[in-house]
C-alpha atoms as a PDB file:
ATOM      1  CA  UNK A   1     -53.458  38.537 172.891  1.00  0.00           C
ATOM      2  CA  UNK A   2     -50.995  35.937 174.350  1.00  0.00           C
ATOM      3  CA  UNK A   3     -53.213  32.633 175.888  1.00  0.00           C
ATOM      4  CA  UNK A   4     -50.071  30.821 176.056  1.00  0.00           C
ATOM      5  CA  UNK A   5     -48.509  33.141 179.632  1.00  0.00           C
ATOM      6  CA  UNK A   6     -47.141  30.803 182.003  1.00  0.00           C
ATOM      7  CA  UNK A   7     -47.029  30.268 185.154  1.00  0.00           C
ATOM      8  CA  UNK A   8     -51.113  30.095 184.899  1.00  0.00           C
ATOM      9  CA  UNK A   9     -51.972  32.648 187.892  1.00  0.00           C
ATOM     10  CA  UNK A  10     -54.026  30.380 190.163  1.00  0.00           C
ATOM     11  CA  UNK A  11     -52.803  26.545 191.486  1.00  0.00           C
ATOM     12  CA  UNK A  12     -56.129  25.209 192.868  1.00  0.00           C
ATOM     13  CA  UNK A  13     -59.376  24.022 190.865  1.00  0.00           C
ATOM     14  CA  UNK A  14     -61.833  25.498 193.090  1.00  0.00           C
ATOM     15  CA  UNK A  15     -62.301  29.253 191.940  1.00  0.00           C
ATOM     16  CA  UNK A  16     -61.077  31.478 194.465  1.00  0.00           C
ATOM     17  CA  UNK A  17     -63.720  32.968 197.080  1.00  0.00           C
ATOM     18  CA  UNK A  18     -62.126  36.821 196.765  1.00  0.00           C
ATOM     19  CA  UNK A  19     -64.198  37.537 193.799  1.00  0.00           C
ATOM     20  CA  UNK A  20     -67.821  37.014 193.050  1.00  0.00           C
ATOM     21  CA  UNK A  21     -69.837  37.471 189.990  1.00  0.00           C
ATOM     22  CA  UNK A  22     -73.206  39.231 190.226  1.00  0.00           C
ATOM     23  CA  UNK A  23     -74.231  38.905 187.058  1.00  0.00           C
ATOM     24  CA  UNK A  24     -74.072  37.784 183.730  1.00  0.00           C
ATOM     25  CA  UNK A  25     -75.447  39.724 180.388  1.00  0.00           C
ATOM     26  CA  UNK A  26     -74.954  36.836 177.541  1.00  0.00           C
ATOM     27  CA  UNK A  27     -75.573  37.302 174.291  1.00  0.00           C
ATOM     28  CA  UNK A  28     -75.697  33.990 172.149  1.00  0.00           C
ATOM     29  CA  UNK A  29     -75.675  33.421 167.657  1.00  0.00           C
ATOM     30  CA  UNK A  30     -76.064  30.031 166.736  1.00  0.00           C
ATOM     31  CA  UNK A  31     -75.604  28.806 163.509  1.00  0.00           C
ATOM     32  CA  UNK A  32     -77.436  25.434 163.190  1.00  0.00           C
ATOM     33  CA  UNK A  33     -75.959  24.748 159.798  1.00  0.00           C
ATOM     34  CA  UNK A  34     -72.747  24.985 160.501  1.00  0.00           C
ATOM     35  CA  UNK A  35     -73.785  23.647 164.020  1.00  0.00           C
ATOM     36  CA  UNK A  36     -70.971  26.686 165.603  1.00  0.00           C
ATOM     37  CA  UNK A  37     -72.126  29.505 167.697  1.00  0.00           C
ATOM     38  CA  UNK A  38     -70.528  32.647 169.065  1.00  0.00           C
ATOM     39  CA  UNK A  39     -71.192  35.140 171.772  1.00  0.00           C
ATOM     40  CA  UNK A  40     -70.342  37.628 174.046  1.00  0.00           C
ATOM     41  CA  UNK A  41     -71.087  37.741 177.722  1.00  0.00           C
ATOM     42  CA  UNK A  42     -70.592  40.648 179.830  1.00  0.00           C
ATOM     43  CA  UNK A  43     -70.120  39.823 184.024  1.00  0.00           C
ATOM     44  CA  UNK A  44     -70.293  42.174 186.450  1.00  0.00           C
ATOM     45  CA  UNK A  45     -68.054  41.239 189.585  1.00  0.00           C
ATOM     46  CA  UNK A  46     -67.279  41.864 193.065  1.00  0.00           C
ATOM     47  CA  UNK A  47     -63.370  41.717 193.694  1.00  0.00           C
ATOM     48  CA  UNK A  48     -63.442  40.999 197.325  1.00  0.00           C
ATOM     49  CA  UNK A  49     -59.224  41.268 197.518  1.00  0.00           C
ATOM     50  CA  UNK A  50     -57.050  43.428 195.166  1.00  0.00           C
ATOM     51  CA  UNK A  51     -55.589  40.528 192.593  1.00  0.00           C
ATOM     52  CA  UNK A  52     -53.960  40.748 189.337  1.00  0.00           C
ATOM     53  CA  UNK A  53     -56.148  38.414 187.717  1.00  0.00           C
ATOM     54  CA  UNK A  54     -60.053  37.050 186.981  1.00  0.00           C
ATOM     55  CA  UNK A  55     -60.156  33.334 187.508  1.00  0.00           C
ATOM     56  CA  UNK A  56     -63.196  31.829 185.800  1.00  0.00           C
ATOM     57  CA  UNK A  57     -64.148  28.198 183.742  1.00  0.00           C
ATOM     58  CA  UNK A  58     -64.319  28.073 180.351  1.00  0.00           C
ATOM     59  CA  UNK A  59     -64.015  24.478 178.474  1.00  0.00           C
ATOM     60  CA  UNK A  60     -63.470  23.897 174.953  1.00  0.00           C
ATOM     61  CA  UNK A  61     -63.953  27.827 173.929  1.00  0.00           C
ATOM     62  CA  UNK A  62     -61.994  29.789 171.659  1.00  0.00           C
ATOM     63  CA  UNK A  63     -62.235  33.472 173.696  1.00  0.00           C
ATOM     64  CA  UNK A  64     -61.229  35.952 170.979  1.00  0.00           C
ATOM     65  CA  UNK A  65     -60.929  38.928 172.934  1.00  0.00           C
ATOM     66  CA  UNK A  66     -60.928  39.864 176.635  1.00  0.00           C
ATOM     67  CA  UNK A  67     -62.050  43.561 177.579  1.00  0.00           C
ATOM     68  CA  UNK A  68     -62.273  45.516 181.112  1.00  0.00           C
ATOM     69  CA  UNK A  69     -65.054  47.589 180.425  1.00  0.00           C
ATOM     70  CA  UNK A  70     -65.474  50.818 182.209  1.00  0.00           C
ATOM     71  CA  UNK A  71     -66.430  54.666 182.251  1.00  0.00           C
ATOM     72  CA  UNK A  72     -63.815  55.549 179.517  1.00  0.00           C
ATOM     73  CA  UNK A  73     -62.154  53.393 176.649  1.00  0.00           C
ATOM     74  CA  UNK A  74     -62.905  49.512 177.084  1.00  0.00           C
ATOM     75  CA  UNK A  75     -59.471  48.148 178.120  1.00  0.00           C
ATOM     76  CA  UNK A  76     -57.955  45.133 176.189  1.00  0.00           C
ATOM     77  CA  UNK A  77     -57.092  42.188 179.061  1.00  0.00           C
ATOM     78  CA  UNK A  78     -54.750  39.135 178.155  1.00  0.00           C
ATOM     79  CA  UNK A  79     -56.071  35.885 178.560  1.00  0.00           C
ATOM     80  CA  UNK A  80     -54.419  32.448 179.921  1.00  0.00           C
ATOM     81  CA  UNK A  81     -55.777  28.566 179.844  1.00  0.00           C
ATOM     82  CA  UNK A  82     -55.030  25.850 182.178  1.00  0.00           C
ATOM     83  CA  UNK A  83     -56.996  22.865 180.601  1.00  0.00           C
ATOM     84  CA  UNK A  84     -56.606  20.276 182.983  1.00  0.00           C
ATOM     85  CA  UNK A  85     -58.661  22.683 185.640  1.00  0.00           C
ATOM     86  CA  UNK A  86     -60.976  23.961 183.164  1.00  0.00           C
ATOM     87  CA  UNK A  87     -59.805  27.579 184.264  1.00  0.00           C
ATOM     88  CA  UNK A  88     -59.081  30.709 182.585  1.00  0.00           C
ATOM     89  CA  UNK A  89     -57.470  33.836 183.668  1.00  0.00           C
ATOM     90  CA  UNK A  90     -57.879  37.112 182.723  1.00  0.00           C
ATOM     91  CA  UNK A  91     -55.045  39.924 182.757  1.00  0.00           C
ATOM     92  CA  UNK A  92     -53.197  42.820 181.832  1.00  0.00           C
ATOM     93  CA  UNK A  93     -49.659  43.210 182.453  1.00  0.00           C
ATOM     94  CA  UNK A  94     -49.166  45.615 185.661  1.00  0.00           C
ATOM     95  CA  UNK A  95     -52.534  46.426 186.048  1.00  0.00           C
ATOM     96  CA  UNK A  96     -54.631  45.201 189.050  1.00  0.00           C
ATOM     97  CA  UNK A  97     -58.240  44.740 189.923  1.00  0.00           C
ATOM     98  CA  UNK A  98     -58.661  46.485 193.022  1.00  0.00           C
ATOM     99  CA  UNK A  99     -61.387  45.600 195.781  1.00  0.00           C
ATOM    100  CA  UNK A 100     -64.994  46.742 194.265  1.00  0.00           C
ATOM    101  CA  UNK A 101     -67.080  46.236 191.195  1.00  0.00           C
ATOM    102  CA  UNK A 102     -65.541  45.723 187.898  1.00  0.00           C
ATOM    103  CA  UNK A 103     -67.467  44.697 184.204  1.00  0.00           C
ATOM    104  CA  UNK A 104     -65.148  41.981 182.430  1.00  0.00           C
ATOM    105  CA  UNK A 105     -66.739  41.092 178.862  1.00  0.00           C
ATOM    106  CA  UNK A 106     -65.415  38.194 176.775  1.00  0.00           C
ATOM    107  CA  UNK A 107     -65.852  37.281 172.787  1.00  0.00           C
ATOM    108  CA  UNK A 108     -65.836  33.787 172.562  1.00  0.00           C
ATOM    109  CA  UNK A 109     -66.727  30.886 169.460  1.00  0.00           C
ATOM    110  CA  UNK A 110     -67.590  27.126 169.768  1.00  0.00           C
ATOM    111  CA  UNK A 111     -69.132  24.207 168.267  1.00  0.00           C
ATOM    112  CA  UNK A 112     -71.850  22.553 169.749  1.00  0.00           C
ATOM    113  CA  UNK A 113     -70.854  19.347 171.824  1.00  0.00           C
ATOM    114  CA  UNK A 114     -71.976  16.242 170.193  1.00  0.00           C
ATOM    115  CA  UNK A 115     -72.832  14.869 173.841  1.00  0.00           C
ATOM    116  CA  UNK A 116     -75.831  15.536 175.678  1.00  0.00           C
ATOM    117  CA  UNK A 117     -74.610  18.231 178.327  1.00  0.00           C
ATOM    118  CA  UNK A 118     -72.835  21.558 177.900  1.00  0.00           C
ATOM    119  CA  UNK A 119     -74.587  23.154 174.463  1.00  0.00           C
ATOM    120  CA  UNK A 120     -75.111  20.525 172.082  1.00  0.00           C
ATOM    121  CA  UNK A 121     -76.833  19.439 169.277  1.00  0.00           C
ATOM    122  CA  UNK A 122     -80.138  17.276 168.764  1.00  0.00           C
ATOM    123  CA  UNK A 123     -81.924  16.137 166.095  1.00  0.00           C
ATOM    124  CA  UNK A 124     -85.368  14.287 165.836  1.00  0.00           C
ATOM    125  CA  UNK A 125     -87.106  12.658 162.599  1.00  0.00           C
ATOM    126  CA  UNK A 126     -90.425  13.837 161.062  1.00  0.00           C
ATOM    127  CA  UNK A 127     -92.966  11.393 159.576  1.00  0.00           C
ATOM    128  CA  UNK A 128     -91.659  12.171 156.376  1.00  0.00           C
ATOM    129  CA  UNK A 129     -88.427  11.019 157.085  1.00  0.00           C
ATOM    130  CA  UNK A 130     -87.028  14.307 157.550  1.00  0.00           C
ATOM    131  CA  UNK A 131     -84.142  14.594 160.188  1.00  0.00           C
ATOM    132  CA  UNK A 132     -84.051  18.298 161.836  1.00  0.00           C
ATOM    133  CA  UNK A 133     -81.618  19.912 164.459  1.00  0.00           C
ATOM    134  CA  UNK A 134     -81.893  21.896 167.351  1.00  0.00           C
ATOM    135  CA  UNK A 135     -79.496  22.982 170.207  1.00  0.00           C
ATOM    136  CA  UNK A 136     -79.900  22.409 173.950  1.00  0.00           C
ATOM    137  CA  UNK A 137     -78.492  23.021 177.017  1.00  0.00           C
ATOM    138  CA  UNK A 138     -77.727  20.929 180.105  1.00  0.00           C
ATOM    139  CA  UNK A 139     -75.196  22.533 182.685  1.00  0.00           C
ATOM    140  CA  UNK A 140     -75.715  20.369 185.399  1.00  0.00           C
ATOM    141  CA  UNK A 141     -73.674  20.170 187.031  1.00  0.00           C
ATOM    142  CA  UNK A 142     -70.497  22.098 185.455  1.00  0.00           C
ATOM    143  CA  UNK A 143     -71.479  22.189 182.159  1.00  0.00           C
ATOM    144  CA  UNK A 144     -72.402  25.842 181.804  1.00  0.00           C
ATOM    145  CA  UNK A 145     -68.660  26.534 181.142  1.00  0.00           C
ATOM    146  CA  UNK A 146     -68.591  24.803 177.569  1.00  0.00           C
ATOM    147  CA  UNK A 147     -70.953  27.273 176.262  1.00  0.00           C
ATOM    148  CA  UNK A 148     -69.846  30.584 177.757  1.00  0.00           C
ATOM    149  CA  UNK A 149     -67.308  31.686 180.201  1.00  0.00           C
ATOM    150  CA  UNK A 150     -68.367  31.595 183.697  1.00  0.00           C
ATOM    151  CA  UNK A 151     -67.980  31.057 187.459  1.00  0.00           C
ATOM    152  CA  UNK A 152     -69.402  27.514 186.948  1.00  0.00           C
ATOM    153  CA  UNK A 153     -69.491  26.443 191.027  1.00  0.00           C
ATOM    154  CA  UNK A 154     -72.809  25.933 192.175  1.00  0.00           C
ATOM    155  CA  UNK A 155     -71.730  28.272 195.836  1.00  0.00           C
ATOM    156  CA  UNK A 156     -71.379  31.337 192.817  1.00  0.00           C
ATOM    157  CA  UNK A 157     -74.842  32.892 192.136  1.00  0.00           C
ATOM    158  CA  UNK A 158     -75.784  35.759 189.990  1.00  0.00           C
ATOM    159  CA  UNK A 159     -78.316  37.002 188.157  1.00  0.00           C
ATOM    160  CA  UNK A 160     -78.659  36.725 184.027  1.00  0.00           C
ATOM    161  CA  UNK A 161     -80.107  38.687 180.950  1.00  0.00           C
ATOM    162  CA  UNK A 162     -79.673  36.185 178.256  1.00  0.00           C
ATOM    163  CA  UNK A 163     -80.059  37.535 174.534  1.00  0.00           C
ATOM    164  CA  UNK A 164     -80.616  34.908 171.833  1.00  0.00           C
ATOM    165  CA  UNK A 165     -80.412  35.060 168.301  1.00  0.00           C
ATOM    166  CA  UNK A 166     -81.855  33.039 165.728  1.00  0.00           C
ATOM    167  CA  UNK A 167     -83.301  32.386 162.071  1.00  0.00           C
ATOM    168  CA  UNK A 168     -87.151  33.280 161.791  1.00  0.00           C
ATOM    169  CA  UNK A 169     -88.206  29.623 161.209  1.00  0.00           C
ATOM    170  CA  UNK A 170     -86.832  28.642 164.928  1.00  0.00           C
ATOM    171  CA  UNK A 171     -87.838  30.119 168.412  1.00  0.00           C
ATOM    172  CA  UNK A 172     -85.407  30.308 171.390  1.00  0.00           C
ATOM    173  CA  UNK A 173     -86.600  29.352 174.772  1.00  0.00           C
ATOM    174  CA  UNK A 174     -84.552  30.335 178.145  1.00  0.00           C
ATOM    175  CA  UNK A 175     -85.448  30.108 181.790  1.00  0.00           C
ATOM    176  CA  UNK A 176     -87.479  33.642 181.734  1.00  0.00           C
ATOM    177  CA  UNK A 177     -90.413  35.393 179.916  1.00  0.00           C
ATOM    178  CA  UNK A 178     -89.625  36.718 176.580  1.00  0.00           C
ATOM    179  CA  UNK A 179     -89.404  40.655 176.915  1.00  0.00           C
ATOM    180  CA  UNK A 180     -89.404  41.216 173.013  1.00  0.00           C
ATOM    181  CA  UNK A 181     -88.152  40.552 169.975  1.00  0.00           C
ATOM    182  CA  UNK A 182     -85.480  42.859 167.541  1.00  0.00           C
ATOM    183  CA  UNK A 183     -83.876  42.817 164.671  1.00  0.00           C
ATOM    184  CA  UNK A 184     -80.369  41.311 164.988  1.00  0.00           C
ATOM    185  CA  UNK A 185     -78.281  44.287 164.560  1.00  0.00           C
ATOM    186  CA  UNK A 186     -75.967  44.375 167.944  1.00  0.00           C
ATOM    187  CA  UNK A 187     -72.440  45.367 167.369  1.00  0.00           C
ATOM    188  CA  UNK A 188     -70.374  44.670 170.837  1.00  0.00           C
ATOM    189  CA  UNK A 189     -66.702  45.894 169.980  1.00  0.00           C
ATOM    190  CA  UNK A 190     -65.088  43.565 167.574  1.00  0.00           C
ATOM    191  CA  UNK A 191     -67.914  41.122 166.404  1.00  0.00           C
ATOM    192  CA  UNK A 192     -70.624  41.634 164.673  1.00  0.00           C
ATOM    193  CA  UNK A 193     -73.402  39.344 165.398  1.00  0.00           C
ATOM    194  CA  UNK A 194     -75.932  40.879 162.905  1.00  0.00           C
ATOM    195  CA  UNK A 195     -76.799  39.188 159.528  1.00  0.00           C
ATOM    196  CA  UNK A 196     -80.757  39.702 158.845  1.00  0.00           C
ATOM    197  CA  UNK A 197     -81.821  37.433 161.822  1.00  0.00           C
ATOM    198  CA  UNK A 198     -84.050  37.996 164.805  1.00  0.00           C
ATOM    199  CA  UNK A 199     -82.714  38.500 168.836  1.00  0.00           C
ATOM    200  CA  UNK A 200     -84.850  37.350 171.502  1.00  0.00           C
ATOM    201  CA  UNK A 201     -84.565  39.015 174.759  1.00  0.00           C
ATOM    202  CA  UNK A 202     -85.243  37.678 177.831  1.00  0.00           C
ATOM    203  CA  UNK A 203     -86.140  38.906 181.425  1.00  0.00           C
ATOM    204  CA  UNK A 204     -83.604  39.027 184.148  1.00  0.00           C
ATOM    205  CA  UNK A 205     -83.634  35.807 186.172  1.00  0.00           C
ATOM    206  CA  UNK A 206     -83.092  35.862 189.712  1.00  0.00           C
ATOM    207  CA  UNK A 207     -79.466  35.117 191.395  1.00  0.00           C
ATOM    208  CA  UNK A 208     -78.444  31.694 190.714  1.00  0.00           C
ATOM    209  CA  UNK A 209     -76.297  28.885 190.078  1.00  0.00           C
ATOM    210  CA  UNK A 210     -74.976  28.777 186.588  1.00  0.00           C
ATOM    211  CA  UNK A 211     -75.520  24.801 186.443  1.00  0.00           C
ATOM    212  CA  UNK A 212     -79.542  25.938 186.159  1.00  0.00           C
ATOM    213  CA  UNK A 213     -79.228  27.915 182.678  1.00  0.00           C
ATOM    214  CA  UNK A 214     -81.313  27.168 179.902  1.00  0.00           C
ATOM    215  CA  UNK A 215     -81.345  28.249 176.548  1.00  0.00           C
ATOM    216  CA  UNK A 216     -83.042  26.035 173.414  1.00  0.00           C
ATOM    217  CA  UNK A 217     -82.833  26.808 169.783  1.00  0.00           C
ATOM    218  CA  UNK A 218     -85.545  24.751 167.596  1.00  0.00           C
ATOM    219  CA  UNK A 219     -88.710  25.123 165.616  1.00  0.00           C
ATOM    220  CA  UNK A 220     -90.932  23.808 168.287  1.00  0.00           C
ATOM    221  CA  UNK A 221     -94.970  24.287 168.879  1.00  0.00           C
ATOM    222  CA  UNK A 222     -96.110  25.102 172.414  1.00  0.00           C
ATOM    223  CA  UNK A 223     -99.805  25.526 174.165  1.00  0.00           C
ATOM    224  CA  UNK A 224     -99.867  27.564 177.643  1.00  0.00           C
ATOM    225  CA  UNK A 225    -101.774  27.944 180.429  1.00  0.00           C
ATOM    226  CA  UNK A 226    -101.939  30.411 183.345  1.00  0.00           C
ATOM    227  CA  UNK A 227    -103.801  28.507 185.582  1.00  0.00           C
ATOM    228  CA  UNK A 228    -102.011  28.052 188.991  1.00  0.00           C
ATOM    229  CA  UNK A 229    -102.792  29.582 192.340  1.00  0.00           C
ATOM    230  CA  UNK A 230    -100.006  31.943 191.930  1.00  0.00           C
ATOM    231  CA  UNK A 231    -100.530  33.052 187.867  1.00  0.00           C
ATOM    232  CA  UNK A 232     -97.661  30.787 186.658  1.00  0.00           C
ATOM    233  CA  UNK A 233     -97.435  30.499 182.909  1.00  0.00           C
ATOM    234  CA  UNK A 234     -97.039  27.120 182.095  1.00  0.00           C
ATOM    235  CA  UNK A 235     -95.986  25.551 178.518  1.00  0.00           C
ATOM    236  CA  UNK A 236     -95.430  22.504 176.889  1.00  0.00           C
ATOM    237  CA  UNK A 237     -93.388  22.400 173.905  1.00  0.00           C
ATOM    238  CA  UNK A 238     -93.146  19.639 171.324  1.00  0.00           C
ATOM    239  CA  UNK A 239     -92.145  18.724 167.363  1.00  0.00           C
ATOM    240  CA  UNK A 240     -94.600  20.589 165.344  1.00  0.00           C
ATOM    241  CA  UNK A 241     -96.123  16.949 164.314  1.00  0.00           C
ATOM    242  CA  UNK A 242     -97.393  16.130 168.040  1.00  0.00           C
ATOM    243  CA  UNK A 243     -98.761  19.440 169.243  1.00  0.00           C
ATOM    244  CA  UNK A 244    -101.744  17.875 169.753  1.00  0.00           C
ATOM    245  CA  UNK A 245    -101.379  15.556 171.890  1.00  0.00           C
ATOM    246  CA  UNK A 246     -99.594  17.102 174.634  1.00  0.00           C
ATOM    247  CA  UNK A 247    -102.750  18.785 176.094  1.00  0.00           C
ATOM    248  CA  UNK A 248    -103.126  16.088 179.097  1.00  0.00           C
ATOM    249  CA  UNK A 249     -99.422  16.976 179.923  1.00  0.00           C
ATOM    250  CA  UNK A 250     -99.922  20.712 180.505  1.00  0.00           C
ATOM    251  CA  UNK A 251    -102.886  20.104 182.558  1.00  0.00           C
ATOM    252  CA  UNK A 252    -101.206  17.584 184.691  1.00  0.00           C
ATOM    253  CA  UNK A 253     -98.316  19.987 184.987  1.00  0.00           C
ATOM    254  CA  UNK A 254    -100.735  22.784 186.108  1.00  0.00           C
ATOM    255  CA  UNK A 255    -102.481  20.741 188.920  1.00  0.00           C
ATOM    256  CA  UNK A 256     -98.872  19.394 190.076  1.00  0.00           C
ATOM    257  CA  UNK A 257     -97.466  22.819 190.419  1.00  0.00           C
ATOM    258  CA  UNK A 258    -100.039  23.468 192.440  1.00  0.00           C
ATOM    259  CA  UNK A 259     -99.996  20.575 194.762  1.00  0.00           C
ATOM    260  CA  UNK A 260     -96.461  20.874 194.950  1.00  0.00           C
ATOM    261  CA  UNK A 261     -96.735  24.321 195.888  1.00  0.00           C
ATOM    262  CA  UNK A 262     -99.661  23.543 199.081  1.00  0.00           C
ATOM    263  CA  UNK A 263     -97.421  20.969 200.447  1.00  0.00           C
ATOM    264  CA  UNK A 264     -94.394  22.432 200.491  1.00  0.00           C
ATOM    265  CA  UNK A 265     -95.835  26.300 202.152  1.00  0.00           C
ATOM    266  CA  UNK A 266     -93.399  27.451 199.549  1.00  0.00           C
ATOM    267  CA  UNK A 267     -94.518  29.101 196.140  1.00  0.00           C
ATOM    268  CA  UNK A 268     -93.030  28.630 192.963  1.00  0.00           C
ATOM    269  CA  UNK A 269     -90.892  31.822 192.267  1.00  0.00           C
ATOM    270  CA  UNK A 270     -90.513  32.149 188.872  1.00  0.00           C
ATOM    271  CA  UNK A 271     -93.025  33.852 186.264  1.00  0.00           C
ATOM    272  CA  UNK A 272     -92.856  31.097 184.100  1.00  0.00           C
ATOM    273  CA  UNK A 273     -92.458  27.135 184.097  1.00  0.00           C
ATOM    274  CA  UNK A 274     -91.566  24.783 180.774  1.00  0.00           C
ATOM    275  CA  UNK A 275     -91.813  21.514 179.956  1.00  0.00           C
END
């Protein structure tokens, strides 16, 4: 794979409008010792205008492999960088994405950013003295590109199944209800991701912006409640040390849901709502 092919296919940093993704199946293995992660996402796109190349964002990821992914053999792509956009473009030499739907998947690696947006690392102390890490996300508002490859302008929406894997001691949390829980044994083409741990896998969100991801690693305690007009389950999750005393929050944030939902005529959409 060559990510060194110049001229870099696209001169602009806005994305181009002649392809759209419609959405995003991303699979994510953190290691918190190492405090590195992997993944694979899989995006489903509209190519509105034959081109010879995917433009998308990506910042600070090592993308190991770039496939085309369709009813016969999954078909190696070539990718390119152009840093100073935060772009990356997908390719293969005399082939071209013509108008319809097409399934790009990329491998990619990272380390978790020592800053508080993109996926990066916290810690917090116990009474004890003990200091323990978890990872968090905060896109907003083009952030979402440091922790997987994406069309990371807030006009691109699409829908995501996000897959999460993780040691038994932690949970993952993500913007939808938890479908179930496996073993974490996926192979997707050339990395294995299983090693004894546990996936967590996640409803389908609806279509949007990729600045609005969430996905938490950590070996937090939550109480819910299902208490709003509309059946919204509501959670508050803390350190294991202060789980109770966060009651008073989650019934605040039940009654507010509520009253924000009477005065705005507009009800909350999702199934589920964190704090």
């Amino acid at each position: 794979m060559d990510t060194n092919v110049l001229p870099f296919p696209w001169g602009k940093m806005r994305l181009p409008e002649t392809m759209k993704p419609q959405h995003y199946d991303l699979l994510i293995h953190l290691n918190l010792t190492s405090l590195a992660f992997t993944g694979v996402v899989q995006i489903l796109l509209e190519v509105e205008q034959a081109t010879r190349g995917i433009i998308l964002q990506s910042k600070n990821l090592q993308i190991s492999r770039a496939l085309l992914l369709g009813p016969e053999h999954p078909q190696d792509l070539q990718v390119s960088e152009f840093e100073p956009y935060e772009q990356t473009a997908v390719f293969s030499d005399g082939f071209t994405f013509k108008r319809g739907s097409h399934v790009v998947q990329l491998e990619l690696s990272a380390n978790l950013s020592d800053s508080f947006h993109g996926f990066y690392k916290s810690t917090y102390t116990t009474s004890s003295g003990e200091v323990r890490t978890l990872a968090s996300t905060q896109f907003e508002a083009t952030h979402a590109r440091a922790a997987f490859p994406c069309f990371d302008e807030p006009a691109f929406k699409a829908s995501l199944t996000i897959h999460v894997q993780r040691e038994s001691r932690h949970i993952s949390i993500s913007n939808m209800p938890k479908v179930h829980i496996t073993e974490a044994s996926i192979k997707m083409v050339s990395i294995c991701l299983g090693n004894g741990l546990l996936e967590d896998h996640f409803d389908t969100t609806v279509k949007m912006s990729t600045y609005l991801v969430a996905f938490i690693i950590c070996d937090f305690h939550s109480i819910s409640k299902k208490k709003s007009q509309h059946g919204v389950e509501i959670s508050v999750y803390t350190v294991p040390e202060k789980i109770n005393q966060v009651e008073y929050a989650l019934n605040t944030a039940v009654t507010l849901l509520d009253l924000h939902n009477d005065y705005s005529d507009i009800p909350y959409l999702l199934p589920k709502h964190g704090e």
